[in-house]
Protein backbone atom coordinates (compact mmCIF):
# COMPACT_ATOMS: atom_id res chain seq x y z
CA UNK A 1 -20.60 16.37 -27.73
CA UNK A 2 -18.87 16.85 -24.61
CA UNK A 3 -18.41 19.77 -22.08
CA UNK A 4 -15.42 21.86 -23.18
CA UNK A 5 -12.52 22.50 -20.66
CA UNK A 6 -13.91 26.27 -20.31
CA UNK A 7 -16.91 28.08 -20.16
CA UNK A 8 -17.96 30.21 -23.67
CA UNK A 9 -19.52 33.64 -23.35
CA UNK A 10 -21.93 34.34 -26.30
CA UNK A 11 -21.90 37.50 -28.30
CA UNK A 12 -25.10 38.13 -29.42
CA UNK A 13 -26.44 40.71 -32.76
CA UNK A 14 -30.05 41.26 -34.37
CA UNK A 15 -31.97 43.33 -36.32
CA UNK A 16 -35.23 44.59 -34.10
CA UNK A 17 -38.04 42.61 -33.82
CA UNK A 18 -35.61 38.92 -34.36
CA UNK A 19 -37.68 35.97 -32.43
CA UNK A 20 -36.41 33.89 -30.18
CA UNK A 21 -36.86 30.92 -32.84
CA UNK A 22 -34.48 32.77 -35.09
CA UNK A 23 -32.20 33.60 -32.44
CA UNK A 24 -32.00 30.43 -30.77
CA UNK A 25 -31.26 28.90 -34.41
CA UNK A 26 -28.12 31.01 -34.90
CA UNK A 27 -26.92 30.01 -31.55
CA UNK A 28 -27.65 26.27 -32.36
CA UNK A 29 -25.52 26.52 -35.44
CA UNK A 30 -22.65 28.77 -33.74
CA UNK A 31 -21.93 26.13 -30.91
CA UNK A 32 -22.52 23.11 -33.42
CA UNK A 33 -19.67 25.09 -35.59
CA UNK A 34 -17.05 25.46 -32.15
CA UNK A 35 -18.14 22.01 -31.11
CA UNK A 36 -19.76 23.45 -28.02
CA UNK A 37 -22.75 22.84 -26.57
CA UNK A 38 -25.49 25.15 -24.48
CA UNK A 39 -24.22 23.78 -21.03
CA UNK A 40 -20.71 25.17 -22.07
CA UNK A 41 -22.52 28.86 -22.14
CA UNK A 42 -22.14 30.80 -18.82
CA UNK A 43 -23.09 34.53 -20.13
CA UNK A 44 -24.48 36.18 -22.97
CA UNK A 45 -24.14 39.82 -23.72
CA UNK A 46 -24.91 42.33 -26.79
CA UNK A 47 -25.09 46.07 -27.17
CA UNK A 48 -27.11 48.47 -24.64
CA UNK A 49 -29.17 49.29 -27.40
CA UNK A 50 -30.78 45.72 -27.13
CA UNK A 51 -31.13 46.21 -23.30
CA UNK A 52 -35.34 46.14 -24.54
CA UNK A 53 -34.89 43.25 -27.08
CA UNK A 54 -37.63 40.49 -26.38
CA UNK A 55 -35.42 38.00 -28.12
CA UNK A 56 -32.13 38.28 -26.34
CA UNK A 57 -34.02 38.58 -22.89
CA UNK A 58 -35.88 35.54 -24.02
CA UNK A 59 -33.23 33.96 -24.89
CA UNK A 60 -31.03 34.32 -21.70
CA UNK A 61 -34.26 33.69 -19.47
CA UNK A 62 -34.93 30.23 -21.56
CA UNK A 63 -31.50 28.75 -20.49
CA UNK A 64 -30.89 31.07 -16.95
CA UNK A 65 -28.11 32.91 -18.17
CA UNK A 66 -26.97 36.24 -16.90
CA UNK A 67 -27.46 38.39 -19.94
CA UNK A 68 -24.68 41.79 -20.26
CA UNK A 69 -25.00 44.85 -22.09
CA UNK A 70 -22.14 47.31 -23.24
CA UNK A 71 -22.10 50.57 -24.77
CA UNK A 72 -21.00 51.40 -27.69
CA UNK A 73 -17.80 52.97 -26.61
CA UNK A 74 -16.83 49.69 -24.75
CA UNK A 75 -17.62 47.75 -27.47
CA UNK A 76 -15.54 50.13 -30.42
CA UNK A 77 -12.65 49.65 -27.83
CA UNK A 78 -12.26 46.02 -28.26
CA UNK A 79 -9.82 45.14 -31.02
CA UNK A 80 -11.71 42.22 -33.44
CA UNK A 81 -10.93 40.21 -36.28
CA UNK A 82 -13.96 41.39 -38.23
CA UNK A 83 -15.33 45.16 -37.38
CA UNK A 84 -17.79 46.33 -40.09
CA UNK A 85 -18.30 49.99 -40.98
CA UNK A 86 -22.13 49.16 -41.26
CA UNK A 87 -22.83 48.03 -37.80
CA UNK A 88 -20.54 51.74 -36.46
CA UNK A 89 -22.89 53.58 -38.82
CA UNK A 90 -26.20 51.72 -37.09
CA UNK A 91 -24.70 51.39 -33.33
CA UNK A 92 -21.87 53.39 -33.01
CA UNK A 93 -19.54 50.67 -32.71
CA UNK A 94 -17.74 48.42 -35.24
CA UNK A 95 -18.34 45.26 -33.24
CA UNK A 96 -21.49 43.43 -31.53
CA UNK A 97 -21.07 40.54 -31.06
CA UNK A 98 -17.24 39.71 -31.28
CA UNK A 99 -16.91 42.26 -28.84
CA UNK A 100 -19.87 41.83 -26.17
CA UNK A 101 -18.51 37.84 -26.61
CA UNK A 102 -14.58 39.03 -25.61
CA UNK A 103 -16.03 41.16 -23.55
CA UNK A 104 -18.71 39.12 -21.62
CA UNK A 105 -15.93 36.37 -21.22
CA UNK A 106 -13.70 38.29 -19.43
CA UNK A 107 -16.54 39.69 -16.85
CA UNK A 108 -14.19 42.86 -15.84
CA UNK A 109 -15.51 45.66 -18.50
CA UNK A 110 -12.01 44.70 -20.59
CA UNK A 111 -10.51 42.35 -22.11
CA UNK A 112 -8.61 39.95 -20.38
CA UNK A 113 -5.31 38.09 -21.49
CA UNK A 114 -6.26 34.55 -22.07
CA UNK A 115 -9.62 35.82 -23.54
CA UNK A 116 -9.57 34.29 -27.34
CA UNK A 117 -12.63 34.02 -29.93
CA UNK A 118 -13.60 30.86 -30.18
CA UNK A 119 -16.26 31.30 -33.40
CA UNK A 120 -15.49 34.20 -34.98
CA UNK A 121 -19.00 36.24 -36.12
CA UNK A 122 -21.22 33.87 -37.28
CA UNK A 123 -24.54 35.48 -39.36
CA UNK A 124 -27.76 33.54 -39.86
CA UNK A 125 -30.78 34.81 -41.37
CA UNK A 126 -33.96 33.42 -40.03
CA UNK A 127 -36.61 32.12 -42.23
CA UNK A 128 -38.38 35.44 -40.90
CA UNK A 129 -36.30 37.48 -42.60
CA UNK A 130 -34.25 38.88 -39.72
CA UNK A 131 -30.95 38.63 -39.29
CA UNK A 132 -29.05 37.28 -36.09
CA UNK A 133 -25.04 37.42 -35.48
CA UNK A 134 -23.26 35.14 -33.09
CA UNK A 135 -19.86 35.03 -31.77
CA UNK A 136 -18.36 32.92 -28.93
CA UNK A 137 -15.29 33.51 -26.45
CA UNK A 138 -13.74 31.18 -24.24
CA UNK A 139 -11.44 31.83 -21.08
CA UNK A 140 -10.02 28.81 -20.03
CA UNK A 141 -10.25 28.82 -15.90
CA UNK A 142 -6.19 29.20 -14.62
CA UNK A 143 -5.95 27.31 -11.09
CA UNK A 144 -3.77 28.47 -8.60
């Protein structure tokens, strides 16, 4: 695999308690899916409600990348392919990961044109049980 022409913000779901192991495992598989790789990440980012998620902050420490939270309201006001009733009754918002992914990729608290999914939400469940959602956004970088 090579680098891709742009720079992939990661979208990141769990239940509590998901391990690092499990976690890093659904990322594997997202960026094998999007034919990325983990130098293509630059950010990840998930709901404030995971703000105290061992996991995610291990995650994000294990490859230095800044990690973002949203609320919920930001999140609910990003339009995605695949909001789930569920995950509003449980966070509040009908998006995680597609959202703190479209979100995290455009690094100015809304979506920015040129912003696109690049793997919609991807779900793994670890061999612990727990279940992790991916989802990955690209902005391509415009030169002037």
């Amino acid at each position: 695999m090579t680098a891709a022409p742009f720079k992939i913000a990661v979208g990141l779901g769990c239940d509590r308690g998901t391990p690092l192991a499990t976690l890093q495992q659904a990322l594997d598989e997202a960026l094998a899916l999007a034919d990325a790789c983990l130098t293509d990440v630059a950010a990840v980012a998930s709901i404030d409600l995971k703000a105290d998620e061992p996991g995610l902050l291990a995650l994000a420490a294990r490859h230095g990348w800044p990690m973002n939270f949203y609320t919920p309201a930001q999140l609910a006001a990003v339009p995605v392919p695949n909001p789930s009733e569920t995950v509003r009754k449980h966070t509040g918002s009908p998006s995680v990961s597609e959202a703190a992914a479209l979100l995290a990729a455009s690094a100015a608290g809304q979506v920015l044109p040129g912003t696109a999914l690049l793997l919609e939400k991807h779900k793994h469940k670890g061999a612990d049980g727990r279940n992790a959602t991916v989802s990955l956004a690209r902005r391509h970088v415009f030169s002037l």
